[in-house]
Protein backbone atom coordinates (compact mmCIF):
# COMPACT_ATOMS: atom_id res chain seq x y z
CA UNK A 1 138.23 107.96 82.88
CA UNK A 2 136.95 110.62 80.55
CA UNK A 3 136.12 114.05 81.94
CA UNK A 4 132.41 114.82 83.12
CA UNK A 5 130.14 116.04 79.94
CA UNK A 6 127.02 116.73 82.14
CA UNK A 7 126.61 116.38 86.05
CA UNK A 8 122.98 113.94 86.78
CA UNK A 9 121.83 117.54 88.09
CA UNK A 10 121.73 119.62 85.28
CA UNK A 11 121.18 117.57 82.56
CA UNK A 12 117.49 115.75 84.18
CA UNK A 13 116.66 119.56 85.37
CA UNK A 14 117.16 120.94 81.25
CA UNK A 15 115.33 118.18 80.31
CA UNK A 16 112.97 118.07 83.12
CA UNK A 17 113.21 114.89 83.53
CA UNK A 18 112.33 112.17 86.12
CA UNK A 19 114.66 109.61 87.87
CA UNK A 20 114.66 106.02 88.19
CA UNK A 21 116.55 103.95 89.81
CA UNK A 22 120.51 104.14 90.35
CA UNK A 23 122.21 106.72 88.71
CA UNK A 24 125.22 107.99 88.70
CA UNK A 25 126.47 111.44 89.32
CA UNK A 26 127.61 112.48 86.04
CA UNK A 27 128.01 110.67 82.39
CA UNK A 28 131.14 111.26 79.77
CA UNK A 29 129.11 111.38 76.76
CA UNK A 30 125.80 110.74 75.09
CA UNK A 31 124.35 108.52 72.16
CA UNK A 32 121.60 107.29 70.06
CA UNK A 33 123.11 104.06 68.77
CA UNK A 34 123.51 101.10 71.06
CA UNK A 35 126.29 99.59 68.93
CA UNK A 36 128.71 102.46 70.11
CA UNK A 37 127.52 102.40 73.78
CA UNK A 38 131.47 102.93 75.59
CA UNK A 39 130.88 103.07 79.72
CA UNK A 40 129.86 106.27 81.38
CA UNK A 41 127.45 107.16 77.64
CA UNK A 42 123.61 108.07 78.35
CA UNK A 43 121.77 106.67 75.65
CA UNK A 44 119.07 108.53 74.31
CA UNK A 45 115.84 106.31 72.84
CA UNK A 46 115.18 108.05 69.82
CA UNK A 47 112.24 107.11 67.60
CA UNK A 48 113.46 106.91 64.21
CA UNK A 49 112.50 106.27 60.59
CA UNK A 50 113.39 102.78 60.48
CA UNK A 51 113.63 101.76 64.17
CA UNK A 52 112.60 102.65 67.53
CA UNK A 53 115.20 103.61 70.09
CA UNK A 54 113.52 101.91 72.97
CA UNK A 55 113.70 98.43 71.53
CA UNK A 56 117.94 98.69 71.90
CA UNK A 57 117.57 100.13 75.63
CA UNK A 58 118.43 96.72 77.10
CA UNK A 59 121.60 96.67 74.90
CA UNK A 60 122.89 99.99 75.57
CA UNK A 61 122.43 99.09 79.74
CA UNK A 62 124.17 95.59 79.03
CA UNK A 63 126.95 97.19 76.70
CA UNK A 64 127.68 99.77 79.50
CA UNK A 65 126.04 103.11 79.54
CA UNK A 66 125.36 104.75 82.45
CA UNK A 67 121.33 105.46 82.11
CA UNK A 68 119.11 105.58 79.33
CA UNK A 69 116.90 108.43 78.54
CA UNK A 70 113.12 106.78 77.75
CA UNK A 71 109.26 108.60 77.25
CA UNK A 72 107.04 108.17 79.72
CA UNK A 73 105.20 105.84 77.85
CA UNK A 74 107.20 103.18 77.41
CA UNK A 75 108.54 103.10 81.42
CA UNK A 76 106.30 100.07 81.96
CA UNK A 77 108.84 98.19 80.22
CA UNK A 78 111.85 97.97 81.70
CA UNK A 79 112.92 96.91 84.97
CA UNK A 80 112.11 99.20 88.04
CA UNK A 81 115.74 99.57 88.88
CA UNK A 82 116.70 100.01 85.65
CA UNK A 83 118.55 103.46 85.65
CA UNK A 84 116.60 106.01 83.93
CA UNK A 85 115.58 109.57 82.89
CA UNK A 86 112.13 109.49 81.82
CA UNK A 87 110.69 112.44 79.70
CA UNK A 88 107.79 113.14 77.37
CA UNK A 89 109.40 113.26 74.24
CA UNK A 90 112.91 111.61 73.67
CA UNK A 91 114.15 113.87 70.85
CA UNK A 92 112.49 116.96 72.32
CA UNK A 93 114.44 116.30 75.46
CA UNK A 94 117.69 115.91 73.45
CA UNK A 95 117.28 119.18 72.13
CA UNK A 96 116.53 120.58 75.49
CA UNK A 97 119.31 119.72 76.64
CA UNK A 98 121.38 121.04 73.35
CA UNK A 99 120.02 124.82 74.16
CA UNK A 100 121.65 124.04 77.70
CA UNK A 101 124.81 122.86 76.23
CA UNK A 102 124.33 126.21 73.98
CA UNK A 103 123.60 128.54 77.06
CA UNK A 104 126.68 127.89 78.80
CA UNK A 105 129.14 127.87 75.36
CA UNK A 106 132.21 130.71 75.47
CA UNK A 107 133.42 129.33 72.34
CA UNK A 108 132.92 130.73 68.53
CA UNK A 109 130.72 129.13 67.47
CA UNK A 110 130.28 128.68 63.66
CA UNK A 111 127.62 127.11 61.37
CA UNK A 112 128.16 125.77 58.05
CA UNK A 113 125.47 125.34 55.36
CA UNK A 114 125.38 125.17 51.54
CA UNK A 115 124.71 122.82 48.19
CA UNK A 116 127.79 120.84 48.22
CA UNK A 117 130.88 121.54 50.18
CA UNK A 118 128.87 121.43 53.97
CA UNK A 119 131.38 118.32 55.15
CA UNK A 120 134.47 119.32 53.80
CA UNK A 121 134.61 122.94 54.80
CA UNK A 122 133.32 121.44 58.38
CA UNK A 123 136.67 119.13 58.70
CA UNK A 124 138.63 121.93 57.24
CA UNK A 125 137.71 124.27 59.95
CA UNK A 126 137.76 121.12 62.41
CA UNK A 127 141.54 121.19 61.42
CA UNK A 128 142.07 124.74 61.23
CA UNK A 129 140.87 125.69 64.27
CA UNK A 130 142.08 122.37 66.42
CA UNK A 131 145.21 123.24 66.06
CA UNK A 132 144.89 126.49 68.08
CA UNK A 133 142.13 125.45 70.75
CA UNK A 134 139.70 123.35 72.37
CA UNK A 135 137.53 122.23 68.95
CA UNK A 136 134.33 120.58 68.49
CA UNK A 137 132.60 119.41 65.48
CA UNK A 138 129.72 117.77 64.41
CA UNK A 139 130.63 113.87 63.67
CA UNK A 140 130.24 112.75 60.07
CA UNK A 141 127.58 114.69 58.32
CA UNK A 142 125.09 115.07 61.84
CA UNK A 143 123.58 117.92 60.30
CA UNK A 144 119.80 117.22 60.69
CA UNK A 145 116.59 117.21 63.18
CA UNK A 146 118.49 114.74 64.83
CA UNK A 147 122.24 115.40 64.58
CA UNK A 148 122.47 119.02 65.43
CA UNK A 149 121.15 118.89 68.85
CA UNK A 150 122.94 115.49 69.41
CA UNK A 151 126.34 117.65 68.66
CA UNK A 152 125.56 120.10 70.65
CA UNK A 153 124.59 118.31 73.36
CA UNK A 154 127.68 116.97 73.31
CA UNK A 155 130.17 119.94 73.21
CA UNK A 156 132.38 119.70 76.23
CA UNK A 157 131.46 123.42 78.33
CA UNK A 158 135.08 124.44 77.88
CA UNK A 159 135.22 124.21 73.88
CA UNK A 160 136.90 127.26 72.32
CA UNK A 161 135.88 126.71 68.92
CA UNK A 162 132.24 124.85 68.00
CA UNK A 163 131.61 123.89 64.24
CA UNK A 164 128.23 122.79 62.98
CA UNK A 165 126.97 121.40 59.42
CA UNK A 166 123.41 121.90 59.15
CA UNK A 167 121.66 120.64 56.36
CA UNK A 168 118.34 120.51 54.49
CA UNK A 169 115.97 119.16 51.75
CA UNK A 170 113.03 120.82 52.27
CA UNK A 171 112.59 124.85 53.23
CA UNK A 172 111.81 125.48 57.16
CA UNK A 173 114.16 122.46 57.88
CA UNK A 174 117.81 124.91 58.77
CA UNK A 175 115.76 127.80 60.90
CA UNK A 176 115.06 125.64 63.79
CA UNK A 177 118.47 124.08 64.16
CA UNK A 178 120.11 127.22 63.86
CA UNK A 179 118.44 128.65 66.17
CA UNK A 180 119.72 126.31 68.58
CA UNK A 181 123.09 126.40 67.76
CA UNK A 182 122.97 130.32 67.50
CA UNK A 183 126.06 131.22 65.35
CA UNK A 184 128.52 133.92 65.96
CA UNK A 185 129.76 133.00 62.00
CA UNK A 186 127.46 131.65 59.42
CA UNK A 187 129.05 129.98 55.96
CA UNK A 188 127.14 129.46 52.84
CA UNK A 189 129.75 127.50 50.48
CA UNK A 190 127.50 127.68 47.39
CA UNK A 191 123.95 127.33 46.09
CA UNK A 192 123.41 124.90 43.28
CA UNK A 193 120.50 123.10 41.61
CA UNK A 194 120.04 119.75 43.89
CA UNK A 195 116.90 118.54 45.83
CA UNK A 196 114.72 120.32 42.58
CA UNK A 197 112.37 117.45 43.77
CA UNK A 198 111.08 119.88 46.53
CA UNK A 199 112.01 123.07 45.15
CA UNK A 200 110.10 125.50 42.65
CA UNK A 201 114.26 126.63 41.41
CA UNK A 202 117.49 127.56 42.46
CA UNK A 203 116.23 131.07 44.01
CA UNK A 204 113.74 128.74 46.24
CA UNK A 205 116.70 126.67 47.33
CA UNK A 206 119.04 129.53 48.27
CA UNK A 207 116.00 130.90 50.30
CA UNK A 208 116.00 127.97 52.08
CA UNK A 209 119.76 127.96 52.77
CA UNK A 210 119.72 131.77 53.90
CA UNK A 211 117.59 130.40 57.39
CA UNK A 212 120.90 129.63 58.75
CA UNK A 213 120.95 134.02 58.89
CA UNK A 214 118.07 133.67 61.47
CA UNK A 215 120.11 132.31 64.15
CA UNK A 216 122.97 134.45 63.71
CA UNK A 217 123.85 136.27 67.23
CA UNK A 218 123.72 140.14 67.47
CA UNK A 219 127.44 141.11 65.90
CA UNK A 220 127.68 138.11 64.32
CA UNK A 221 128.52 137.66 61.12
CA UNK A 222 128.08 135.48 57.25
CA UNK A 223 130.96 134.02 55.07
CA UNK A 224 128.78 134.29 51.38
CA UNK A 225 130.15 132.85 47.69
CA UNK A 226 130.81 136.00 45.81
CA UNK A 227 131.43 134.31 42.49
CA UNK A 228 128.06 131.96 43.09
CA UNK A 229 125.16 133.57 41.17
CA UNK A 230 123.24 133.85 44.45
CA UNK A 231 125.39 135.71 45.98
CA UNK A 232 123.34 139.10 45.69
CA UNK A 233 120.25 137.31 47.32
CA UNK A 234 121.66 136.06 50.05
CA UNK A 235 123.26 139.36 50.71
CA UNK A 236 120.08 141.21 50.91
CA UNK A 237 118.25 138.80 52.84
CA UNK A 238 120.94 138.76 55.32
CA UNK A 239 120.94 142.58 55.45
CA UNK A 240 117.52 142.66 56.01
CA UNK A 241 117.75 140.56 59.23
CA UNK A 242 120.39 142.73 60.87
CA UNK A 243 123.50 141.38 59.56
CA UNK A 244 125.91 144.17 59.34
CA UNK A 245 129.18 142.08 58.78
CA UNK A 246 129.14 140.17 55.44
CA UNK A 247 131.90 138.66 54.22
CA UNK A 248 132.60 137.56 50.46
CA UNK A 249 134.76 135.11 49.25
CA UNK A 250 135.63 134.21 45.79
CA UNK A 251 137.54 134.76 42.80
CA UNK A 252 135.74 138.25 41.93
CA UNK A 253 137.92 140.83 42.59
CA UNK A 254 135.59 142.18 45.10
CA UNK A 255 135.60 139.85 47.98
CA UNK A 256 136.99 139.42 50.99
CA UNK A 257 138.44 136.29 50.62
CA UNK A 258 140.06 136.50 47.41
CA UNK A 259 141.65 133.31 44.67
CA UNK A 260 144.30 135.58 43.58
CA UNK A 261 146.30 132.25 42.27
CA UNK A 262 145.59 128.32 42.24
CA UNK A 263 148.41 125.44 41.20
CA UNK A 264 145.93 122.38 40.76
CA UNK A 265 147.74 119.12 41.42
CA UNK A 266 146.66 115.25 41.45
CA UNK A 267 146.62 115.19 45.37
CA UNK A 268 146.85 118.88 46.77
CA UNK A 269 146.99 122.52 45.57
CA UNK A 270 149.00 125.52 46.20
CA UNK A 271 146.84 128.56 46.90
CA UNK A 272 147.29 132.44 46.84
CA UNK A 273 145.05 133.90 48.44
CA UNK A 274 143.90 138.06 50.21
CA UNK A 275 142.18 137.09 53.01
CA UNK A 276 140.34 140.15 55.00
CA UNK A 277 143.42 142.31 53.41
CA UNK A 278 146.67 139.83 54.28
CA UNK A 279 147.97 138.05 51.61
CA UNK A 280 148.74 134.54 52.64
CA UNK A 281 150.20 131.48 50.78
CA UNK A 282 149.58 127.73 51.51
CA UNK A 283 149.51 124.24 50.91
CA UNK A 284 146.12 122.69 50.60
CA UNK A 285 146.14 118.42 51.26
CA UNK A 286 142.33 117.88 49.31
CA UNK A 287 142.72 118.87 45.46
CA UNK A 288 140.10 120.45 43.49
CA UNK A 289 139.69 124.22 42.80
CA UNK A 290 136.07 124.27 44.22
CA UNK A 291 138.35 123.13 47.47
CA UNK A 292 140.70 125.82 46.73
CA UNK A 293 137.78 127.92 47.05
CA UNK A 294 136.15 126.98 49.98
CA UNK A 295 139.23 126.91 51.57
CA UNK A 296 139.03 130.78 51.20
CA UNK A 297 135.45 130.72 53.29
CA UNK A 298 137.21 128.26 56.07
CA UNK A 299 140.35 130.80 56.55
CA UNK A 300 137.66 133.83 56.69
CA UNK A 301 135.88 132.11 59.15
CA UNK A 302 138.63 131.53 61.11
CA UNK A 303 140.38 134.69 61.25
CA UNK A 304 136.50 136.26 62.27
CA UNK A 305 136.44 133.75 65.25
CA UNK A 306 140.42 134.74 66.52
CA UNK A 307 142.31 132.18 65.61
CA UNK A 308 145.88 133.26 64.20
CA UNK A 309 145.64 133.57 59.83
CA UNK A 310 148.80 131.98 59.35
CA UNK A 311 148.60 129.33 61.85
CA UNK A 312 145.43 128.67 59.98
CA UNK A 313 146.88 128.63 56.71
CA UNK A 314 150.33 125.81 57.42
CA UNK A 315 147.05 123.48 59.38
CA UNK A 316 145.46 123.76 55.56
CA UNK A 317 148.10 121.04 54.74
CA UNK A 318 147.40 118.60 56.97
CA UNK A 319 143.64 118.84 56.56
CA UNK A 320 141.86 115.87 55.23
CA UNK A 321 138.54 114.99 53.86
CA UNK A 322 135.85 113.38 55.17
CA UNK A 323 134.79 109.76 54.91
CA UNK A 324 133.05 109.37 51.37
CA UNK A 325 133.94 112.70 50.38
CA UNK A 326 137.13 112.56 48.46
CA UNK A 327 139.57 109.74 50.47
CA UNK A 328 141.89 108.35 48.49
CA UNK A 329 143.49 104.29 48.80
CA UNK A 330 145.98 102.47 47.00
CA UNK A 331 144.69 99.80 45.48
CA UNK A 332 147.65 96.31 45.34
CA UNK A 333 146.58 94.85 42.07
CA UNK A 334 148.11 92.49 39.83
CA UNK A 335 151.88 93.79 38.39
CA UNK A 336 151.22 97.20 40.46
CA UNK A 337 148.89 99.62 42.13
CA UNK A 338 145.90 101.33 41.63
CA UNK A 339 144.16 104.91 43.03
CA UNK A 340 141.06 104.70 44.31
CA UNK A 341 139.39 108.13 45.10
CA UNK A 342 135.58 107.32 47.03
CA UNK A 343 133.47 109.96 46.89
CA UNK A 344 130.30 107.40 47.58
CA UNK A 345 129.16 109.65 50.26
CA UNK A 346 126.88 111.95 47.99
CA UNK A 347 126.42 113.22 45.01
CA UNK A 348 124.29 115.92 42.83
CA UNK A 349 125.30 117.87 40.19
CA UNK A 350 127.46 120.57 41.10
CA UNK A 351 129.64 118.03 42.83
CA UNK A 352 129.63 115.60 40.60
CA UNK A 353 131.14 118.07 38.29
CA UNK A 354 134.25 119.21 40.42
CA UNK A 355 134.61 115.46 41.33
CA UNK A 356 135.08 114.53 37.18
CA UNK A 357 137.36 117.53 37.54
CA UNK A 358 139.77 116.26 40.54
CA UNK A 359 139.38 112.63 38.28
CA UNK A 360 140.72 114.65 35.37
CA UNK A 361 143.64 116.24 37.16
CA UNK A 362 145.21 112.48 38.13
CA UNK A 363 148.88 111.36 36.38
CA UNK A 364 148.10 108.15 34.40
CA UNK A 365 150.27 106.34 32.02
CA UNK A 366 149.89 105.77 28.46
CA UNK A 367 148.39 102.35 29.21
CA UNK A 368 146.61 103.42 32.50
CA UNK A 369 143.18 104.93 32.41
CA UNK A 370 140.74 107.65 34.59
CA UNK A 371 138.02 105.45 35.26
CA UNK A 372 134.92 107.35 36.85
CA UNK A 373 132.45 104.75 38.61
CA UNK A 374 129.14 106.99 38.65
CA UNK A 375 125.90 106.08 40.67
CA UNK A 376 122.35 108.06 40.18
CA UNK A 377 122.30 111.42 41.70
CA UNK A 378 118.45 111.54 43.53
CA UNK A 379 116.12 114.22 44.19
CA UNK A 380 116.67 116.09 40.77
CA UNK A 381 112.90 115.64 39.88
CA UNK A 382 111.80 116.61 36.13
CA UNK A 383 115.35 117.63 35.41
CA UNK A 384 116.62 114.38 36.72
CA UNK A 385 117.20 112.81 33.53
CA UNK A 386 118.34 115.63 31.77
CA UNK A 387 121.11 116.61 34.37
CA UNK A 388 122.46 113.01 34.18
CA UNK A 389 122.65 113.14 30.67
CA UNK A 390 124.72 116.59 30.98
CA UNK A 391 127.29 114.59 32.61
CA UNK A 392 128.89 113.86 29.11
CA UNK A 393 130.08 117.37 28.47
CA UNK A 394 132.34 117.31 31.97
CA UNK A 395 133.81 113.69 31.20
CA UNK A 396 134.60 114.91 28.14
CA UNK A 397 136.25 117.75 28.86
CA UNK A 398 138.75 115.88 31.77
CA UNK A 399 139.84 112.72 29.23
CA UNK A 400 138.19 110.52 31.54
CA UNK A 401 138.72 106.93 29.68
CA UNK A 402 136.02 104.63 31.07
CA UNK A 403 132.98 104.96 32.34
CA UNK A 404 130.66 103.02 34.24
CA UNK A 405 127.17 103.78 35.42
CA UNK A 406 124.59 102.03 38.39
CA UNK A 407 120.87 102.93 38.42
CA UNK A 408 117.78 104.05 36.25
CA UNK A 409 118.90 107.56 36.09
CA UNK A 410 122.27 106.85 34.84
CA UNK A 411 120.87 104.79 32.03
CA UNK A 412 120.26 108.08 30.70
CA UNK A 413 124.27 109.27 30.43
CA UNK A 414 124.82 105.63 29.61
CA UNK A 415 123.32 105.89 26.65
CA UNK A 416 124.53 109.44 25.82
CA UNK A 417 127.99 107.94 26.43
CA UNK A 418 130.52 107.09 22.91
CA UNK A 419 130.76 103.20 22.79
CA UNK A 420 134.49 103.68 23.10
CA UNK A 421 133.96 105.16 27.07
CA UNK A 422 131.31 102.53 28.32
CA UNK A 423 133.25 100.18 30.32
CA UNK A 424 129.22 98.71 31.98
CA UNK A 425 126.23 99.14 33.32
CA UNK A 426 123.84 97.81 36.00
CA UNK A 427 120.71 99.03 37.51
CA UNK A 428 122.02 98.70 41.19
CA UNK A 429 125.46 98.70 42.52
CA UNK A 430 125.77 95.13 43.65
CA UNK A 431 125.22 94.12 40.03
CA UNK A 432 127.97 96.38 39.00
CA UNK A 433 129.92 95.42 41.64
CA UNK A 434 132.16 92.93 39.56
CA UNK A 435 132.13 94.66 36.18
CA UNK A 436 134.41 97.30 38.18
CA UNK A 437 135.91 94.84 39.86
CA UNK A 438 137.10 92.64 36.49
CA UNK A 439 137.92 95.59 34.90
CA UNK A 440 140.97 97.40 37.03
CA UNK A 441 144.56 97.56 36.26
CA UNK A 442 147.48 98.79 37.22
CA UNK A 443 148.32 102.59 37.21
CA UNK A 444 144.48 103.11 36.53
CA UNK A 445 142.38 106.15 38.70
CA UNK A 446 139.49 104.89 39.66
CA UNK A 447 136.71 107.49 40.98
CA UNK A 448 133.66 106.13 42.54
CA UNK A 449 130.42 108.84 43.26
CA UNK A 450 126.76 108.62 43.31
CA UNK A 451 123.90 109.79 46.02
CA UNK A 452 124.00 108.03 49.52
CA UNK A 453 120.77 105.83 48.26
CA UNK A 454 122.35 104.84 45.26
CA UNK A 455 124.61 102.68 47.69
CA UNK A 456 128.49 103.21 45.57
CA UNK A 457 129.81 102.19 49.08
CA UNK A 458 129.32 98.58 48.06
CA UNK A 459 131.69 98.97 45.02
CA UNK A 460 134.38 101.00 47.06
CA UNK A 461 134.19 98.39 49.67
CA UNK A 462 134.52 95.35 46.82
CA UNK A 463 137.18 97.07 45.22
CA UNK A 464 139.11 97.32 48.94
CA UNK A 465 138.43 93.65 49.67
CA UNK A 466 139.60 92.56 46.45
CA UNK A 467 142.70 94.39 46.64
CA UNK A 468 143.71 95.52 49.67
CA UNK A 469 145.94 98.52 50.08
CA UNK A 470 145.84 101.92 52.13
CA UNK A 471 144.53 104.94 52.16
CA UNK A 472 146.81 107.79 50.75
CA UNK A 473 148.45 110.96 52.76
CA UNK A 474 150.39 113.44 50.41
CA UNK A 475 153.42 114.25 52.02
CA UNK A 476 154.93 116.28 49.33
CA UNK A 477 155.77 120.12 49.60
CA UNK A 478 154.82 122.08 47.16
């Protein structure tokens, strides 16, 4: 049986809560979704935007967990032995209990925000710092109102190392959240030009992203992008709270952190690197120079919260992305294989960019082709079609071969596109589904990318189906 995450005791009295009926003296974990109820869980019934927690409490009991956690207003519907913490507010409990988890933390803890990067620096530090200590991350990309308590709720008491992504799309939305998780080390990978719906401009969006300084404990200290054009900002606002110890990273020969050398290959890169003053040289398993250089930010990080540099540095190789964000599958098709890089997770500008980049760094054949599968990137606003169209100057520039698009926005580099680089186009992804599908080959690279709601997860998962393979772990030395 798994160890104790909270004794009865002190999790009802954080969330001053009351009991009903049997319950047992401790529970191994906690969740929101009834589908991934395991025995000993306490599942919280969140209200959320689609459904309402307290309608899957039955489940969760039936599939094993050891209470549910309910408001006060619902209690009349569920059995009066039915084992339960009843509060006020579900969600307000949850995060109750989250500043408890946070109260009786030893570990480093460390928060990670920025435009794109948030996820992979987060399993790059997950890596990093596992390998030396107790670690604990936040799941996925559980970076919201929601997410970041539920993570920290869940950190086991004797953690050495605690890593949170906290995200946003609107200003106000980081300050609370870090404020809860209360960071010894706060990392800004970059500031770029996404959720413009919501935003006045990019200074608007890295005020937004410099919250995360608010929560930063006395001592504590901020891992900034020297080379990123915000970098100055960010600097003063974090000196103006109190931040004495900021640390740069970058190419600029000023930083911390410093890129002294990069070897780009299809699958990993070789990086030389000054990191607080010790040179250091590594193997890094996700490709991509903007990986390279957060890389740079996740080594900083960990050397300011203990851990040993050049363990840190040999755990680089091993370190994989995240789901969405850059995994790559062989694909069995007919008379060979195929690559398959999904980065369906998200998409918006910035990373679009460095994924055409990574696309343009893959060995194909002279009769194999860099196919890039591209879905709308959302929340631009006015620029929306403009940025889409912009995409023709990266795909360009990395002799990508084919291209295919999926939504209204991408209509717009569709038709920017030269007739001999359109391979189709749909208006949703289901419809492209088996253009992509019809078109693949082997020895051909095929990158899929688009915003979460423009759903690329259906072609990734057609293409998978179709021709099934595995996922891809570089194993070579460099």
């Amino acid at each position: 049986m798994s160890e104790p995450l909270w004794t009865l005791d002190v999790m009802a009295a954080a969330m001053r809560a009351e009991r009903r009926g049997a319950l047992p003296a401790a529970i191994t974990g906690i969740s929101i979704d009834s589908r991934t109820i395991v025995p000993g869980d306490v599942y919280f019934a969140i209200k959320g935007d689609v459904h309402d927690g307290h309608a899957f409490v039955d489940a969760a009991l039936k599939a094993g967990a050891a209470l549910a956690v309910i408001e006060a207003a619902q209690r009349d519907k569920f059995a009066a032995d039915a084992p339960l913490l009843i509060v006020d507010d579900v969600l307000a409990a949850l995060c109750d209990l989250a500043r408890a988890s946070r109260a009786r933390l030893a570990a480093q803890v460390i928060a990670v925000t920025g435009s794109v990067g948030k996820t992979s620096t987060k399993e790059a530090l997950r890596s990093v710092l596992g390998a030396q200590g107790k670690t604990h991350a936040s799941v996925a990309s559980f970076n919201n109102h929601w997410g970041v308590p539920l993570t920290l709720a869940r950190c086991p008491e004797d953690a050495r190392f605690a890593i949170f992504e906290i995200g946003m799309n609107h200003a106000g939305e980081i300050s609370p959240l870090v404020k809860m998780v209360r960071p010894h080390i706060a990392i800004i990978t970059t500031v770029e030009p996404v959720h413009l719906e919501f935003f006045s401009g990019i200074e608007a969006i890295a005020d937004a992203k410099a919250e995360i300084f608010e929560g930063v404990e006395p001592k504590g200290a901020v891992v900034l992008n020297r080379d990123n054009a915000q970098f100055a900002r960010l600097q003063r606002r974090a000196k103006k709270l109190g931040i004495a110890k900021i640390v740069s990273f970058g190419a600029d020969e000023k930083a911390d952190a410093r890129l002294l050398d990069v070897a780009l290959h299809p699958a990993c890169s070789a990086v030389h690197a000054r990191i607080l003053g010790h040179e250091l040289t590594y193997k890094l398993a996700m490709p991509g120079r903007h990986m390279a250089m957060n890389s740079l930010a996740v080594l900083a990080a960990a050397s300011l919260a203990g851990a040993d540099l050049a363990l840190a540095g040999l755990a680089l190789s091993q370190a994989q992305p995240a789901a969405g964000r850059g995994v790559r599958h062989v694909l069995m098709v007919p008379n060979g294989e195929a690559t398959l890089i999904d980065e369906s997770y998200n998409a918006n500008p910035a990373s679009m960019a460095a994924a055409l980049t990574v696309l343009g760094q893959a060995g194909v054949g002279t009769q194999s082709r860099r196919i890039a599968v591209l879905g709308d990137m959302l929340e631009l606003g006015s620029s929306g079609a403009d940025l889409h169209r912009g995409l023709t100057e990266a795909i360009n520039a990395n002799a990508i071969d084919m291209v295919f698009c999926c939504g209204p926005l991408m209509r717009n580099l569709w038709d920017a596109l030269s007739s001999g680089k359109r391979g189709g186009y749909a208006e949703g992804s289901v419809a492209l589904e088996s253009q992509v599908v019809a078109a693949i080959r082997a020895g051909d690279v095929i990158m899929v990318k688009g915003s979460l709601g423009s759903r690329m997860k259906v072609i990734v998962t057609a293409l998978e189906k179709r021709f099934p393979g595995n996922a891809v772990h570089d194993e070579a030395a460099v």
